[in-house]
PDB file of N, CA and C in Angstrom:
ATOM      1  N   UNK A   1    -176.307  44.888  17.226  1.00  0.00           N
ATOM      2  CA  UNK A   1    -175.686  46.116  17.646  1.00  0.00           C
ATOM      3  C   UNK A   1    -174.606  45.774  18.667  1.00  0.00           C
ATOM      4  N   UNK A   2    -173.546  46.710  18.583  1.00  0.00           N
ATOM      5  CA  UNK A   2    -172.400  46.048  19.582  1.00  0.00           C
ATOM      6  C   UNK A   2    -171.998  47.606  20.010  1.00  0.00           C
ATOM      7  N   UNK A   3    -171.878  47.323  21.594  1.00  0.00           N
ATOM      8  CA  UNK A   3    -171.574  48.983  22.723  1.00  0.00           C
ATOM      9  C   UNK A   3    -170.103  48.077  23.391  1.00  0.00           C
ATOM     10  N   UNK A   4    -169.161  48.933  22.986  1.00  0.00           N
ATOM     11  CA  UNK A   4    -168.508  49.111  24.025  1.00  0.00           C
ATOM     12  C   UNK A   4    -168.402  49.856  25.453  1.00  0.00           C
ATOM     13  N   UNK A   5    -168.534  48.820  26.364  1.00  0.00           N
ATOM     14  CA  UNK A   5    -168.616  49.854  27.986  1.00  0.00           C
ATOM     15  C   UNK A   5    -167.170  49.516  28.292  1.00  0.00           C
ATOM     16  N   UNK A   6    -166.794  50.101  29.541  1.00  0.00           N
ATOM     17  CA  UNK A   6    -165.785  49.751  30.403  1.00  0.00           C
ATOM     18  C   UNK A   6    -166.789  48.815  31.777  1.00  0.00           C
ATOM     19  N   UNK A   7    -165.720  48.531  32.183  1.00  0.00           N
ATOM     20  CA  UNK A   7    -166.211  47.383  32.869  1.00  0.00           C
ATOM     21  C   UNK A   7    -166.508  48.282  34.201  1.00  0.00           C
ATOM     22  N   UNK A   8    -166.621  49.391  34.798  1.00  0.00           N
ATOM     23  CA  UNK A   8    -167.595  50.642  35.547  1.00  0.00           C
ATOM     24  C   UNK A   8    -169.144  50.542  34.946  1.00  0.00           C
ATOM     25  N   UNK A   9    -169.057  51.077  33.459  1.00  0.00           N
ATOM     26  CA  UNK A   9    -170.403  50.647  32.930  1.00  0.00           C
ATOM     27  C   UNK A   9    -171.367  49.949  32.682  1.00  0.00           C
ATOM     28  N   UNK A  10    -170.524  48.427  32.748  1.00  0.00           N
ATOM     29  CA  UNK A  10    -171.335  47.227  32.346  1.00  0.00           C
ATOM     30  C   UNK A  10    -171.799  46.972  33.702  1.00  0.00           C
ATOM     31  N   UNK A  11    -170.909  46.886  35.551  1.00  0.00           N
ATOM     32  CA  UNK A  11    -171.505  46.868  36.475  1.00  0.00           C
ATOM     33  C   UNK A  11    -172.739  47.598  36.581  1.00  0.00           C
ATOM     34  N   UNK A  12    -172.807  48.419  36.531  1.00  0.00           N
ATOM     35  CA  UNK A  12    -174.258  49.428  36.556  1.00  0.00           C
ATOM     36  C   UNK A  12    -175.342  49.200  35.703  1.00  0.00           C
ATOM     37  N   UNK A  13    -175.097  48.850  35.081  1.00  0.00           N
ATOM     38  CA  UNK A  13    -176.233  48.424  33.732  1.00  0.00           C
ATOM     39  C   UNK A  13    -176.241  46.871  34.445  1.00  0.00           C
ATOM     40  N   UNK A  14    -175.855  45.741  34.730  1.00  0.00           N
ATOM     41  CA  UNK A  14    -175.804  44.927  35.677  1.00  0.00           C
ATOM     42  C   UNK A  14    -176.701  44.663  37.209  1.00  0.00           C
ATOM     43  N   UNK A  15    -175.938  46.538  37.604  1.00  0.00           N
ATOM     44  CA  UNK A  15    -177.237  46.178  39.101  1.00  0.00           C
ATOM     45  C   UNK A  15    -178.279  46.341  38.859  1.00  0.00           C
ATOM     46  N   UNK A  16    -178.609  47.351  37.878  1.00  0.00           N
ATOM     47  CA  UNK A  16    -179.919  47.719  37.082  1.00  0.00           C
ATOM     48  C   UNK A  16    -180.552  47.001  36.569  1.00  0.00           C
ATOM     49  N   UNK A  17    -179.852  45.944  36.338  1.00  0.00           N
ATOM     50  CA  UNK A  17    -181.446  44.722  35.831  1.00  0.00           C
ATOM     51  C   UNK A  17    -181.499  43.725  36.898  1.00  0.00           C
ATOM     52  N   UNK A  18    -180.446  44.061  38.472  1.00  0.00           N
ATOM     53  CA  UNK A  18    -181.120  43.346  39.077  1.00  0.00           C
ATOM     54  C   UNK A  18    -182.291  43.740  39.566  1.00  0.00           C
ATOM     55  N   UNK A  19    -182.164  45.044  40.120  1.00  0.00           N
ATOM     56  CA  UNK A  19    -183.304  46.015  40.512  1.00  0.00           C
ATOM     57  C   UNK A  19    -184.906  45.545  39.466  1.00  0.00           C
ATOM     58  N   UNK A  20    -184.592  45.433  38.047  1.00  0.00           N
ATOM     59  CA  UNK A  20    -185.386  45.406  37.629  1.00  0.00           C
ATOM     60  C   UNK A  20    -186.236  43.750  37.334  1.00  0.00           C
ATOM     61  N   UNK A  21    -185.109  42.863  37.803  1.00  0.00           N
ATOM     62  CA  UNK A  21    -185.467  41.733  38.200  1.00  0.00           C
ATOM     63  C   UNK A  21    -186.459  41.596  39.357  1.00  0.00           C
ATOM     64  N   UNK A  22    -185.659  42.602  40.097  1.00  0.00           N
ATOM     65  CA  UNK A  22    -186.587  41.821  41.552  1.00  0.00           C
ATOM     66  C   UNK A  22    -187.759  42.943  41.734  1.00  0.00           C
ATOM     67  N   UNK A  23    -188.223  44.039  40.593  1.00  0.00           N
ATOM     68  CA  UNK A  23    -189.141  44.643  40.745  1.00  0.00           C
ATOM     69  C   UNK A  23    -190.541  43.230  40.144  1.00  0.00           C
ATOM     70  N   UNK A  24    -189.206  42.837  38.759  1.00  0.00           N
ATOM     71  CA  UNK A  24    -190.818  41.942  38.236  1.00  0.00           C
ATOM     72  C   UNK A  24    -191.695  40.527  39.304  1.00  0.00           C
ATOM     73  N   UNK A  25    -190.452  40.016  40.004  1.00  0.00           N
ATOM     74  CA  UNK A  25    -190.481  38.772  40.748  1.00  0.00           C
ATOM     75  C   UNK A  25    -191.580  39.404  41.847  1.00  0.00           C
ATOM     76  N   UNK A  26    -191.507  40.650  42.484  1.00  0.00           N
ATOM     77  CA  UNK A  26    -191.944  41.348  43.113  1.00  0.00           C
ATOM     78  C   UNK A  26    -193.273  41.607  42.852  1.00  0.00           C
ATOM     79  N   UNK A  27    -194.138  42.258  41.651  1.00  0.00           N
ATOM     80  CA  UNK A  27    -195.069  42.035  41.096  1.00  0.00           C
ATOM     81  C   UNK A  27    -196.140  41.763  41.866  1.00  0.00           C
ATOM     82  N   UNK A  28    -197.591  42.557  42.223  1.00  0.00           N
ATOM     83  CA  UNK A  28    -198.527  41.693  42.441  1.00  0.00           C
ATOM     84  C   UNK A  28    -199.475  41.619  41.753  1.00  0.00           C
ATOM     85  N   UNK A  29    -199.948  40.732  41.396  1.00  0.00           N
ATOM     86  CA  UNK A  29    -201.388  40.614  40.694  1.00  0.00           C
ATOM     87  C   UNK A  29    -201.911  39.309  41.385  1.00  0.00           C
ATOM     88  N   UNK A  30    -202.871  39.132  40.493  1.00  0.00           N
ATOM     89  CA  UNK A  30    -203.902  38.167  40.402  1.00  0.00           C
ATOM     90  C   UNK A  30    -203.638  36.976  39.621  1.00  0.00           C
ATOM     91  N   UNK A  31    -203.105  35.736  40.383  1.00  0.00           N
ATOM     92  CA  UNK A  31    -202.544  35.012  39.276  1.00  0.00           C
ATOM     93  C   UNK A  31    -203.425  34.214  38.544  1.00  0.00           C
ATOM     94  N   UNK A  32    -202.549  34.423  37.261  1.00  0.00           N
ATOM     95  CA  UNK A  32    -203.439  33.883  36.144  1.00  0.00           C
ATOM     96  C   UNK A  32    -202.352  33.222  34.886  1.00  0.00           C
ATOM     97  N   UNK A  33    -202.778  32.410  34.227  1.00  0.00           N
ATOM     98  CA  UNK A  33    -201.657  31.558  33.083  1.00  0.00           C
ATOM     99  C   UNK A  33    -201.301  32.902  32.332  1.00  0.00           C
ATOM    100  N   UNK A  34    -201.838  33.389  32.055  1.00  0.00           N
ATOM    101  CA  UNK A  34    -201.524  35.049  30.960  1.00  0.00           C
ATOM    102  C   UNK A  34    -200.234  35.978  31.599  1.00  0.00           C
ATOM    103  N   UNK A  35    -200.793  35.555  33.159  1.00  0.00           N
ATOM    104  CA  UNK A  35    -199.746  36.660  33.660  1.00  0.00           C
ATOM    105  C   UNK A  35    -198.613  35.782  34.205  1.00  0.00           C
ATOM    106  N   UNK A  36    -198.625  34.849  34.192  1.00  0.00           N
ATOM    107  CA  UNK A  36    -197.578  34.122  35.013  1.00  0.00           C
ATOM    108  C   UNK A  36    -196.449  33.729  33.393  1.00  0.00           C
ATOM    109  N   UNK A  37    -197.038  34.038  31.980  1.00  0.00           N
ATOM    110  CA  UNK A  37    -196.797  33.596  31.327  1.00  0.00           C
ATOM    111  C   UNK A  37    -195.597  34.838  30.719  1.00  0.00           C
ATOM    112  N   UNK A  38    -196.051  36.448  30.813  1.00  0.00           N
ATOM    113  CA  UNK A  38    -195.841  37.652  30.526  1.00  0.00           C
ATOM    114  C   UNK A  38    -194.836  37.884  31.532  1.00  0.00           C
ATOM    115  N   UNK A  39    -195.050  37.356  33.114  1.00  0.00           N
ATOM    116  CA  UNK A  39    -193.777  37.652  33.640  1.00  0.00           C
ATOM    117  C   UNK A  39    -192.664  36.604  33.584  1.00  0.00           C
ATOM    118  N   UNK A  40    -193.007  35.232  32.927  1.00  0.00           N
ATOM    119  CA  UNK A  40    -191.679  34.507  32.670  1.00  0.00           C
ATOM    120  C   UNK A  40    -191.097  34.983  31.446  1.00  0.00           C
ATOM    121  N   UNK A  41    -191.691  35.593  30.367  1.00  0.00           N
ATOM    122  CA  UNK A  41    -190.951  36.129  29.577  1.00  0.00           C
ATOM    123  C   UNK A  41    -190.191  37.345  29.784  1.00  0.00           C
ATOM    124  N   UNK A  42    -190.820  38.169  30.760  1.00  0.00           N
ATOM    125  CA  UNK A  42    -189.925  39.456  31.045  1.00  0.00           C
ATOM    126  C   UNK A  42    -188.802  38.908  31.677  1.00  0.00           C
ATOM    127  N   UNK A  43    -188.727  38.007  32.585  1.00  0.00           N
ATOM    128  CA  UNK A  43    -187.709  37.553  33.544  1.00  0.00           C
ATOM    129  C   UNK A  43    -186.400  36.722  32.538  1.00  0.00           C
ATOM    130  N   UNK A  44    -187.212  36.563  31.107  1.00  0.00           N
ATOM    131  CA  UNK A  44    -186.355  35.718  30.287  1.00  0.00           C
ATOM    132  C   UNK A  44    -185.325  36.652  29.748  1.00  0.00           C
ATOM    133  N   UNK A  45    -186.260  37.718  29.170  1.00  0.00           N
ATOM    134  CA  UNK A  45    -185.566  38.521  28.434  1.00  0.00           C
ATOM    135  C   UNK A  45    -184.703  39.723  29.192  1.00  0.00           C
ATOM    136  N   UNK A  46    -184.676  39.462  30.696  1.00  0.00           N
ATOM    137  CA  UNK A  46    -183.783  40.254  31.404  1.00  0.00           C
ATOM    138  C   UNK A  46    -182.551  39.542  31.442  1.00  0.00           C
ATOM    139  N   UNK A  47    -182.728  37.853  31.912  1.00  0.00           N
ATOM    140  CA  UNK A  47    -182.066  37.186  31.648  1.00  0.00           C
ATOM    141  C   UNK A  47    -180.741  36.871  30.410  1.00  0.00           C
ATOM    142  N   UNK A  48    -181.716  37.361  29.552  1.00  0.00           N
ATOM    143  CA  UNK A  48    -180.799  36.830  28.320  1.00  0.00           C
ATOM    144  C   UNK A  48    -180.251  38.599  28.124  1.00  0.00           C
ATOM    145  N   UNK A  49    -180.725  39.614  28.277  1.00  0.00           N
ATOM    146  CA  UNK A  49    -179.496  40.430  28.920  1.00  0.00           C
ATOM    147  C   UNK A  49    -178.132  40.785  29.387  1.00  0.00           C
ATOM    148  N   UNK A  50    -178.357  40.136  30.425  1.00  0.00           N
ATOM    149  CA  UNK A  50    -177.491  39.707  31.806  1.00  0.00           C
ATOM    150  C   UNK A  50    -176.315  38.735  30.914  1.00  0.00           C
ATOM    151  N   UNK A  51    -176.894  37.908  30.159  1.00  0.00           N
ATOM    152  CA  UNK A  51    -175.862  37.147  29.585  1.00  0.00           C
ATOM    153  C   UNK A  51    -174.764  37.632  28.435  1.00  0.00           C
ATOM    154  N   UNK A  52    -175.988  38.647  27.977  1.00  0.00           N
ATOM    155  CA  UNK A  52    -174.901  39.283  26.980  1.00  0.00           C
ATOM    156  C   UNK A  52    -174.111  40.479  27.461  1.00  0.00           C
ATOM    157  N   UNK A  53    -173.974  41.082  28.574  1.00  0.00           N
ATOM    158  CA  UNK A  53    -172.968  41.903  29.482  1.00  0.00           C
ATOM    159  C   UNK A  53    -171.940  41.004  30.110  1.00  0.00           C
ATOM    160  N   UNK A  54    -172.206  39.666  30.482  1.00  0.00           N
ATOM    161  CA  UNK A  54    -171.113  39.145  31.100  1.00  0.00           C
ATOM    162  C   UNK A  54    -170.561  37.916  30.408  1.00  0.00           C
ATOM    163  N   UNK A  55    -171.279  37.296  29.328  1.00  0.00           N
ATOM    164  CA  UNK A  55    -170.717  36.710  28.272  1.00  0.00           C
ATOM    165  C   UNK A  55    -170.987  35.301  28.913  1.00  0.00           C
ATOM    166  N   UNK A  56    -171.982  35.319  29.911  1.00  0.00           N
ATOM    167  CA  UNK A  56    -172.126  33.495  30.888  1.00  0.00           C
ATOM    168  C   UNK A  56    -173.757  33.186  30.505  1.00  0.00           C
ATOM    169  N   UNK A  57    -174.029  32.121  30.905  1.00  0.00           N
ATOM    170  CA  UNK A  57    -175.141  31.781  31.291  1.00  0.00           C
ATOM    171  C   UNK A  57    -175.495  31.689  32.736  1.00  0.00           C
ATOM    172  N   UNK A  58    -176.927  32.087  32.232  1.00  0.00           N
ATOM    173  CA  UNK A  58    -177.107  32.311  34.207  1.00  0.00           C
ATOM    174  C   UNK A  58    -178.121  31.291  34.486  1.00  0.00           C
ATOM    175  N   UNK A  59    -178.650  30.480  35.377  1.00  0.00           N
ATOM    176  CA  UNK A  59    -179.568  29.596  35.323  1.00  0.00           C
ATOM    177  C   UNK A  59    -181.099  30.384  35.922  1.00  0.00           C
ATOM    178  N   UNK A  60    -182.141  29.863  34.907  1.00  0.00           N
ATOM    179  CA  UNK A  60    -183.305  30.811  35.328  1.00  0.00           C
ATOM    180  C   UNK A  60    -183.799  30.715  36.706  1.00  0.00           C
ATOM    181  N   UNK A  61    -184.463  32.020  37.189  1.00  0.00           N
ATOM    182  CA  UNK A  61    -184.735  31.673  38.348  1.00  0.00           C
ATOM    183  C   UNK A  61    -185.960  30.546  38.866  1.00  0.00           C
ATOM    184  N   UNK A  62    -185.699  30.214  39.850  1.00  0.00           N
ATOM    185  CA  UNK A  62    -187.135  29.397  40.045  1.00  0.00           C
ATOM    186  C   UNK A  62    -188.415  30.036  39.710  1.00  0.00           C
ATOM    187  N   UNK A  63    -189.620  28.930  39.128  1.00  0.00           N
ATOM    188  CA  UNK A  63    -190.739  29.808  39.629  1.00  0.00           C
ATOM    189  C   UNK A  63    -191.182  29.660  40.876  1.00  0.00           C
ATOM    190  N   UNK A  64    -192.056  30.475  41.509  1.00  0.00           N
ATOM    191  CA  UNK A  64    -192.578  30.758  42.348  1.00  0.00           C
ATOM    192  C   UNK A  64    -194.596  30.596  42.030  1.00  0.00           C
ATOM    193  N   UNK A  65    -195.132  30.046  42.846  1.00  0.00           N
ATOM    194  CA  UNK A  65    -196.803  30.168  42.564  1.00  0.00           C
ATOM    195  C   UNK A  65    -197.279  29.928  43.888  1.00  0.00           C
TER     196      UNK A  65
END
């Protein structure tokens, strides 16, 4: 599927997955391989997002444990 935004739109949709980045990084649970596994994929697939609004690669974030 292909959206044209203006580049007003694509910023916002932009801060919005940072927000939603640093809600997942944010996260508390109980760590466990299941969950540490469910939030590297969410963090992936925000990631690979991010890449297709700005057309870069972004380097993943660290983990954290």
């Amino acid at each position: 599927m292909s959206v044209e935004l203006t580049d007003q739109q694509r910023e916002i949709l932009l801060k919005g997955l940072r927000y939603v980045r640093s809600s997942v990084m944010l996260e508390i649970h109980e760590p466990s391989p299941e969950r540490e596994r469910q939030r590297a994929e969410k963090l992936e697939q925000i990631n690979a997002l991010v890449q297709q609004l700005t057309g870069s690669v972004r380097p993943s974030p660290a983990r954290v444990r």
